[in-house]
PDB file of N, CA and C in Angstrom:
ATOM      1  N   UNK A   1     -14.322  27.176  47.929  1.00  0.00           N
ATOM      2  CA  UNK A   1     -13.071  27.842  47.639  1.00  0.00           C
ATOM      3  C   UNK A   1     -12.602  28.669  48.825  1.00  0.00           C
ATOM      4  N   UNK A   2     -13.457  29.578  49.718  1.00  0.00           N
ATOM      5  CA  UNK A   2     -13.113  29.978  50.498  1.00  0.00           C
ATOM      6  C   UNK A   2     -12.727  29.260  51.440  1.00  0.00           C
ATOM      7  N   UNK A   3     -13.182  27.914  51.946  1.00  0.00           N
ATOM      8  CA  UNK A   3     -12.499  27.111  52.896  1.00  0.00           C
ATOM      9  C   UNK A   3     -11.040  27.038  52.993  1.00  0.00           C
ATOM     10  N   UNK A   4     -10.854  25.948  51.523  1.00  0.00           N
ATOM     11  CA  UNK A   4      -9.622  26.669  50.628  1.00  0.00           C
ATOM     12  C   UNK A   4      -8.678  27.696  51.415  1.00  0.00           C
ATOM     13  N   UNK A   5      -9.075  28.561  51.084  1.00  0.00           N
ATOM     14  CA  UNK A   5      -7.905  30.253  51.271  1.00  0.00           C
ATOM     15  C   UNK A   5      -7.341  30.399  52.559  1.00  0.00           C
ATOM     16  N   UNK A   6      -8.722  29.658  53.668  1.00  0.00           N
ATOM     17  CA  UNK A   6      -8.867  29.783  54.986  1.00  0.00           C
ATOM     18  C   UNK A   6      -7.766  29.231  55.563  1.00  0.00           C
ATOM     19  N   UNK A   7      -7.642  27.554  55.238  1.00  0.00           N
ATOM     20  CA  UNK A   7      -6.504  26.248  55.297  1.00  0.00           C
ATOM     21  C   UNK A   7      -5.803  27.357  55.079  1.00  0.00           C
ATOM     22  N   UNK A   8      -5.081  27.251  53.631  1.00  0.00           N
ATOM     23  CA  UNK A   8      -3.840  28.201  53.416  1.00  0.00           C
ATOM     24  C   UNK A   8      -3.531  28.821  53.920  1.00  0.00           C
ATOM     25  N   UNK A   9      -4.138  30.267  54.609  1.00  0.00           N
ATOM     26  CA  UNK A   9      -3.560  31.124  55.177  1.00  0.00           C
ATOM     27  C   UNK A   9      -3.421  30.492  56.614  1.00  0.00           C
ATOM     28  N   UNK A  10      -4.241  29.599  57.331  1.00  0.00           N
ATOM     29  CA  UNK A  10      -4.145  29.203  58.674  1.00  0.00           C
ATOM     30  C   UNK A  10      -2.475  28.258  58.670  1.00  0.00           C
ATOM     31  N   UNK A  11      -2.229  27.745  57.838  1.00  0.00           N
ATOM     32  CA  UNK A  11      -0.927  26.860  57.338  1.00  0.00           C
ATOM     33  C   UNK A  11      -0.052  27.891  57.415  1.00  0.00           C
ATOM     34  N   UNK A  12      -0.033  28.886  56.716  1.00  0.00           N
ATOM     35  CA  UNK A  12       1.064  29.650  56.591  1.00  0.00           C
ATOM     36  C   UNK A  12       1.546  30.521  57.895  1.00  0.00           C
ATOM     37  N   UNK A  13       0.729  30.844  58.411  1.00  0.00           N
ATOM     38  CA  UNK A  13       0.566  31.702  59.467  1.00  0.00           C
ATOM     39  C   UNK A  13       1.324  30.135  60.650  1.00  0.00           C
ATOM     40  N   UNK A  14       0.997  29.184  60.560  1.00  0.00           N
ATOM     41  CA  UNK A  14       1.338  28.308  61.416  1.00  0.00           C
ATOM     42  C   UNK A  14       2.922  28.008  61.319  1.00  0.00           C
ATOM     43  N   UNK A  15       3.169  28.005  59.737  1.00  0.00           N
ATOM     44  CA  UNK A  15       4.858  27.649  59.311  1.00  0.00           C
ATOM     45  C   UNK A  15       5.253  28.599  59.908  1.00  0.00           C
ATOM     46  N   UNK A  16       5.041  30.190  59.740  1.00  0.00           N
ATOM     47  CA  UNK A  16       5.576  31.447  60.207  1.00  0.00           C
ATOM     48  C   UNK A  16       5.756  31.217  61.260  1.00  0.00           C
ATOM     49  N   UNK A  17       4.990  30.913  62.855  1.00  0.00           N
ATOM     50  CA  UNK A  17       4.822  30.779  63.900  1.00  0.00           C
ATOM     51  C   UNK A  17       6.355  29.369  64.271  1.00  0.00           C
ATOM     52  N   UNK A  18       6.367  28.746  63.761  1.00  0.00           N
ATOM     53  CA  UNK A  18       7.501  27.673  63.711  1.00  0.00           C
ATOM     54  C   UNK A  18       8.744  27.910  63.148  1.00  0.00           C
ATOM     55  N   UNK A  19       8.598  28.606  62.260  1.00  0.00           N
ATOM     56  CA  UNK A  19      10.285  29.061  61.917  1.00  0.00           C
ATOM     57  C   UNK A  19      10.810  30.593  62.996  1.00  0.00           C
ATOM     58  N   UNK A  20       9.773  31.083  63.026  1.00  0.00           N
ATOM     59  CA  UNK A  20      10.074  32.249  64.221  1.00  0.00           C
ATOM     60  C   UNK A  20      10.194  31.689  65.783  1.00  0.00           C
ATOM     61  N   UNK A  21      10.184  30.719  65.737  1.00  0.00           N
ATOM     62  CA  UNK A  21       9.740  30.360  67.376  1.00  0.00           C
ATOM     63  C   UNK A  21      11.621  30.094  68.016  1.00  0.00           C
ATOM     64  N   UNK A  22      11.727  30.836  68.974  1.00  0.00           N
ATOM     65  CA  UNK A  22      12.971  30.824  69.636  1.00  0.00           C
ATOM     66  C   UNK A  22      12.945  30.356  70.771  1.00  0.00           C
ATOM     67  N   UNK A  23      12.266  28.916  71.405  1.00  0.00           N
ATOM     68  CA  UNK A  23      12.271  28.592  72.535  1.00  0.00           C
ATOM     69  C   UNK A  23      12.688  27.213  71.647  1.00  0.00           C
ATOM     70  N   UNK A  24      13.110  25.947  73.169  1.00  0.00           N
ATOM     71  CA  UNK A  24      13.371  24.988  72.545  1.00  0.00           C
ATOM     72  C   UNK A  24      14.602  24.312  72.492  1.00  0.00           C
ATOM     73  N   UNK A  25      15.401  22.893  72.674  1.00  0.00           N
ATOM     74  CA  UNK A  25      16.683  22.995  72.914  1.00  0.00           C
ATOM     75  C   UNK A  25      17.216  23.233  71.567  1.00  0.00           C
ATOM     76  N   UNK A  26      18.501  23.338  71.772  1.00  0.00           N
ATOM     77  CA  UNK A  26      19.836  23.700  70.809  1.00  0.00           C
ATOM     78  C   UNK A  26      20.636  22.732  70.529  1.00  0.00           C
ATOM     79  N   UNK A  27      21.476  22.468  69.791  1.00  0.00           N
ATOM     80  CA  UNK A  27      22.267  21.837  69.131  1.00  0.00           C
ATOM     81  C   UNK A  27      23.140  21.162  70.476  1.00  0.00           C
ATOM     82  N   UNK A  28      24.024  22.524  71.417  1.00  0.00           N
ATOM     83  CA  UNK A  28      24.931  22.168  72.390  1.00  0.00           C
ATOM     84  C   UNK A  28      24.383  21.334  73.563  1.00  0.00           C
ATOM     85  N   UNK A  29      23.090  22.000  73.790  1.00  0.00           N
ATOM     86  CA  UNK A  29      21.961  21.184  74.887  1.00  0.00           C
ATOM     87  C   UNK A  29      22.288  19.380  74.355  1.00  0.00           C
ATOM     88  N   UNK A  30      22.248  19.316  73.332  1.00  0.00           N
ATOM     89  CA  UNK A  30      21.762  17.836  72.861  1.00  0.00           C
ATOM     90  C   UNK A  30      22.948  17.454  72.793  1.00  0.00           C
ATOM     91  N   UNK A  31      24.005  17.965  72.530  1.00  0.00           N
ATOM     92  CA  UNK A  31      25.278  17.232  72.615  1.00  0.00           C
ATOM     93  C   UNK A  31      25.887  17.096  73.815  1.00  0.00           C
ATOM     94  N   UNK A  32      25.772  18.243  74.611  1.00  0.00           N
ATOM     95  CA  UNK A  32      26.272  17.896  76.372  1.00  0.00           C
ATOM     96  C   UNK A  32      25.651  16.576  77.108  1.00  0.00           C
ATOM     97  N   UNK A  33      24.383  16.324  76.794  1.00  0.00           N
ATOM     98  CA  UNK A  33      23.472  15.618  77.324  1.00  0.00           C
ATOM     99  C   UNK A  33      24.416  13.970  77.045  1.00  0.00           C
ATOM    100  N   UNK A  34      24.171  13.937  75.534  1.00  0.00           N
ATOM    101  CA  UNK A  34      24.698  12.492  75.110  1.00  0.00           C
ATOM    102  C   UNK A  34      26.242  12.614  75.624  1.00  0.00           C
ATOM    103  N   UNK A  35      26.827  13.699  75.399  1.00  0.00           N
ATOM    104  CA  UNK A  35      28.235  13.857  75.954  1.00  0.00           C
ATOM    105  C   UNK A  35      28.311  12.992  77.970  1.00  0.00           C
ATOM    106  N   UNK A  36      27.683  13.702  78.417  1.00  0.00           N
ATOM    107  CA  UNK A  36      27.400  13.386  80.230  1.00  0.00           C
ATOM    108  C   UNK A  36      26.897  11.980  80.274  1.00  0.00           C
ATOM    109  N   UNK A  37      25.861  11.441  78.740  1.00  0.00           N
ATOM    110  CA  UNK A  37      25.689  10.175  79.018  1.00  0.00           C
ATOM    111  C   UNK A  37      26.291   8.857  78.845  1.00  0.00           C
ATOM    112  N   UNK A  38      27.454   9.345  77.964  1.00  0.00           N
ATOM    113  CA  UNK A  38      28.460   8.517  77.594  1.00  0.00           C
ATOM    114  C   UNK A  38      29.134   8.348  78.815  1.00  0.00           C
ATOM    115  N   UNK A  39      29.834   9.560  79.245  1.00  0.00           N
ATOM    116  CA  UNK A  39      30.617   9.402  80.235  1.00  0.00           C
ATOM    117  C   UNK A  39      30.367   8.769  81.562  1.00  0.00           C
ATOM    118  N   UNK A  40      29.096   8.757  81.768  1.00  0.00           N
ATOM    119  CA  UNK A  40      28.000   7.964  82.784  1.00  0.00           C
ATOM    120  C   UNK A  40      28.271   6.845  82.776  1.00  0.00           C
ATOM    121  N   UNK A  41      27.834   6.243  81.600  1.00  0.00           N
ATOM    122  CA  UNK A  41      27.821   5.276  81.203  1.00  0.00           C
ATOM    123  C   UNK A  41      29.271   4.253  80.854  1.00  0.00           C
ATOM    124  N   UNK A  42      30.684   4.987  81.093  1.00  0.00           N
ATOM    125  CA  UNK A  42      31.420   4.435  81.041  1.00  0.00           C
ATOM    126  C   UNK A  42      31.870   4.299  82.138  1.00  0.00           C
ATOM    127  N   UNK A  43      31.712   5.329  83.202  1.00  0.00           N
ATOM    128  CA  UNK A  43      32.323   4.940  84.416  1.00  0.00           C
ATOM    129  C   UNK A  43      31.531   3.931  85.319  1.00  0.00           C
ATOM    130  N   UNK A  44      30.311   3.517  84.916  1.00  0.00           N
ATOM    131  CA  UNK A  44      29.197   2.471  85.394  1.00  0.00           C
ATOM    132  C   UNK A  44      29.881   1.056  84.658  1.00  0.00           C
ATOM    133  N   UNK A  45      30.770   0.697  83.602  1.00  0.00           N
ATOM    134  CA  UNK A  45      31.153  -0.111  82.813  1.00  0.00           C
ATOM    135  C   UNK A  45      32.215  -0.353  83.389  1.00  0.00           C
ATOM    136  N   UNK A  46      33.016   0.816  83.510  1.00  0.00           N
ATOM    137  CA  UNK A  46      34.181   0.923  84.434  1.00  0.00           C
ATOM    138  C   UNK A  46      34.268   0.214  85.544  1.00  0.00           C
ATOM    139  N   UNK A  47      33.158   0.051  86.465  1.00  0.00           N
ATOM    140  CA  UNK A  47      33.021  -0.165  87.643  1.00  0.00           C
ATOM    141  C   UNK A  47      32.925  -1.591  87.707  1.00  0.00           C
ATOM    142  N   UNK A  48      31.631  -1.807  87.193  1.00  0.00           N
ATOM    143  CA  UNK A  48      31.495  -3.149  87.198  1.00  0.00           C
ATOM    144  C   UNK A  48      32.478  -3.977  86.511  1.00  0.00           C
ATOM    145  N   UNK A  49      33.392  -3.834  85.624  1.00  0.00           N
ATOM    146  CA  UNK A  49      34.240  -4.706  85.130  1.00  0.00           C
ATOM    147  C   UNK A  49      35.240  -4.944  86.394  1.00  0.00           C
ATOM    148  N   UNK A  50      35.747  -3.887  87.183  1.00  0.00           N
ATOM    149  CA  UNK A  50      36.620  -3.923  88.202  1.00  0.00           C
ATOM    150  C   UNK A  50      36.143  -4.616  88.990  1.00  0.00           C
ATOM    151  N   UNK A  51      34.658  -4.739  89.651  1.00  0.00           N
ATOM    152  CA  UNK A  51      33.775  -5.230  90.566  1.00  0.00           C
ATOM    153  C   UNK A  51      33.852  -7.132  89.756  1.00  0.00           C
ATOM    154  N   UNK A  52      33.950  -7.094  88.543  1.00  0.00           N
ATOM    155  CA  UNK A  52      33.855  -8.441  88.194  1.00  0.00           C
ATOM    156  C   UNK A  52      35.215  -9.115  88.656  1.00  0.00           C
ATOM    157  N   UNK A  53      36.276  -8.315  88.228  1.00  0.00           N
ATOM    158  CA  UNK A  53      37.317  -8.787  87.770  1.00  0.00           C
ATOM    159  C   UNK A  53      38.202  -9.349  89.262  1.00  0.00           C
ATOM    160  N   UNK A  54      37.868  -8.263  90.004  1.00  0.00           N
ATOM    161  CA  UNK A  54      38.776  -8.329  91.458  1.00  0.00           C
ATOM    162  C   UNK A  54      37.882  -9.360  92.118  1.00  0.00           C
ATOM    163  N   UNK A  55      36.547  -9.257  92.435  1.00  0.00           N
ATOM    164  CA  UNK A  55      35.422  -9.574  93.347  1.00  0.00           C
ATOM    165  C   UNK A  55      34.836 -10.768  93.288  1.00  0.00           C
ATOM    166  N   UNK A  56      34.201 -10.921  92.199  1.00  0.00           N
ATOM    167  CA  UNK A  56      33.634 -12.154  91.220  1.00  0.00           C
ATOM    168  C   UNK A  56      33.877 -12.984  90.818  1.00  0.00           C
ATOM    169  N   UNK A  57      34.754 -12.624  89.241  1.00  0.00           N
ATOM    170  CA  UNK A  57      35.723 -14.102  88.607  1.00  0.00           C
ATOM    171  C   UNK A  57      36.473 -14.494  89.392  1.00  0.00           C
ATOM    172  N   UNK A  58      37.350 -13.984  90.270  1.00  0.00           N
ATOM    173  CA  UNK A  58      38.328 -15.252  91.310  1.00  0.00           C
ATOM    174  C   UNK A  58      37.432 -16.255  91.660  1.00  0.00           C
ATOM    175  N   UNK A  59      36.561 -16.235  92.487  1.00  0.00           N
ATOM    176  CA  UNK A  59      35.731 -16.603  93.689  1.00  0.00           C
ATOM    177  C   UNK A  59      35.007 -17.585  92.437  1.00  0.00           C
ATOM    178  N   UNK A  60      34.021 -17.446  91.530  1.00  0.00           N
ATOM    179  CA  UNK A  60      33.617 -17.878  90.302  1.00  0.00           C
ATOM    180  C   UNK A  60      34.552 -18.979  90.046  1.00  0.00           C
ATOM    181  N   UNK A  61      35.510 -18.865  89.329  1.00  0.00           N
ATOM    182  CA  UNK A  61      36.756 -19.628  88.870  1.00  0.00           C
ATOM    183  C   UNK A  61      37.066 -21.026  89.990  1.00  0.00           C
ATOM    184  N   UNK A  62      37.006 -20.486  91.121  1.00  0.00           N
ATOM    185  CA  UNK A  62      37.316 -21.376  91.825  1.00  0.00           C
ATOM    186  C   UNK A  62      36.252 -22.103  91.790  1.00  0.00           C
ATOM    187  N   UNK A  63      35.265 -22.261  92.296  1.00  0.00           N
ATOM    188  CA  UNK A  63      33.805 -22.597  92.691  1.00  0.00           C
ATOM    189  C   UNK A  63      33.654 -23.353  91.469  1.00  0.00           C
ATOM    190  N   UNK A  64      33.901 -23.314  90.334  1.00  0.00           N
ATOM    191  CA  UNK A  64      34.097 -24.086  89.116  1.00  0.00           C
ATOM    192  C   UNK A  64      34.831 -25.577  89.444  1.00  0.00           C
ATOM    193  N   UNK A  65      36.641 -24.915  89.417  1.00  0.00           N
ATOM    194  CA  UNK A  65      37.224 -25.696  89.326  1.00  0.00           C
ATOM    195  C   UNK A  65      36.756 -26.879  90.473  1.00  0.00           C
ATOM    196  N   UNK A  66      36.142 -26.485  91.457  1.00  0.00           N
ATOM    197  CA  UNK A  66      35.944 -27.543  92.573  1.00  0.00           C
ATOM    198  C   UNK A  66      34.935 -28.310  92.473  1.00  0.00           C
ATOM    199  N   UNK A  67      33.716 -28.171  91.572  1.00  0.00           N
ATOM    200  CA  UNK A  67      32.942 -28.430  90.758  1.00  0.00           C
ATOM    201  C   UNK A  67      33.530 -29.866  89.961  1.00  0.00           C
ATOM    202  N   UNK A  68      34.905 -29.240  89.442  1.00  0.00           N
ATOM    203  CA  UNK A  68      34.672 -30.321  88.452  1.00  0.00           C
ATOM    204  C   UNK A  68      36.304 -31.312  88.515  1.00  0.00           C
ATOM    205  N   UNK A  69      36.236 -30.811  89.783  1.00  0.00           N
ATOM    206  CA  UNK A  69      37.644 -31.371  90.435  1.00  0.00           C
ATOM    207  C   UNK A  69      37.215 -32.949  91.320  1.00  0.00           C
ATOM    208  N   UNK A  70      36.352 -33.304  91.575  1.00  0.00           N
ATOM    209  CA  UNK A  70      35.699 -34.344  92.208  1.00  0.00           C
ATOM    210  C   UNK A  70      36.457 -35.675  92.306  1.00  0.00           C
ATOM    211  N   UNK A  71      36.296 -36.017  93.658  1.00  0.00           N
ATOM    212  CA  UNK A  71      37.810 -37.020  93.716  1.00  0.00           C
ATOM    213  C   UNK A  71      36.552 -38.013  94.257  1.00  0.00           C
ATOM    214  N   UNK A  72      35.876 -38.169  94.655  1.00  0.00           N
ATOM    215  CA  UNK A  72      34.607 -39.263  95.373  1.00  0.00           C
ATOM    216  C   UNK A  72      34.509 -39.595  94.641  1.00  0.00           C
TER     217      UNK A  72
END
């Protein structure tokens, strides 16, 4: 039984220690974060679509059509 009491009070004393504890991130921490990672992440989307669009698919497109343009 005394083991018992021991647990319990070591538990309680531990919840206490966790609801008092003021270190740790915050609500705004966690939202700036995903906030900065969105925005990261769109101007990286951003980029490469422009990088596809100007750079790539022309050059692509063609290289196709000549492909399957075959006059021999």
């Amino acid at each position: 039984m005394l083991i018992l009491q021991i647990k319990a009070v070591q538990f309680l004393e531990k919840a206490q220690k966790t609801v008092l504890n003021r270190r740790g991130e915050g609500f705004v921490d966690t939202a700036v974060k995903i906030l900065i990672s969105v925005v990261v992440g769109a101007l990286v989307l951003a980029g490469l679509y422009l990088l596809f669009k100007d750079t790539i698919l022309p050059t692509l497109t063609d290289r196709i059509k000549n492909m399957f343009n075959y006059t021999g």
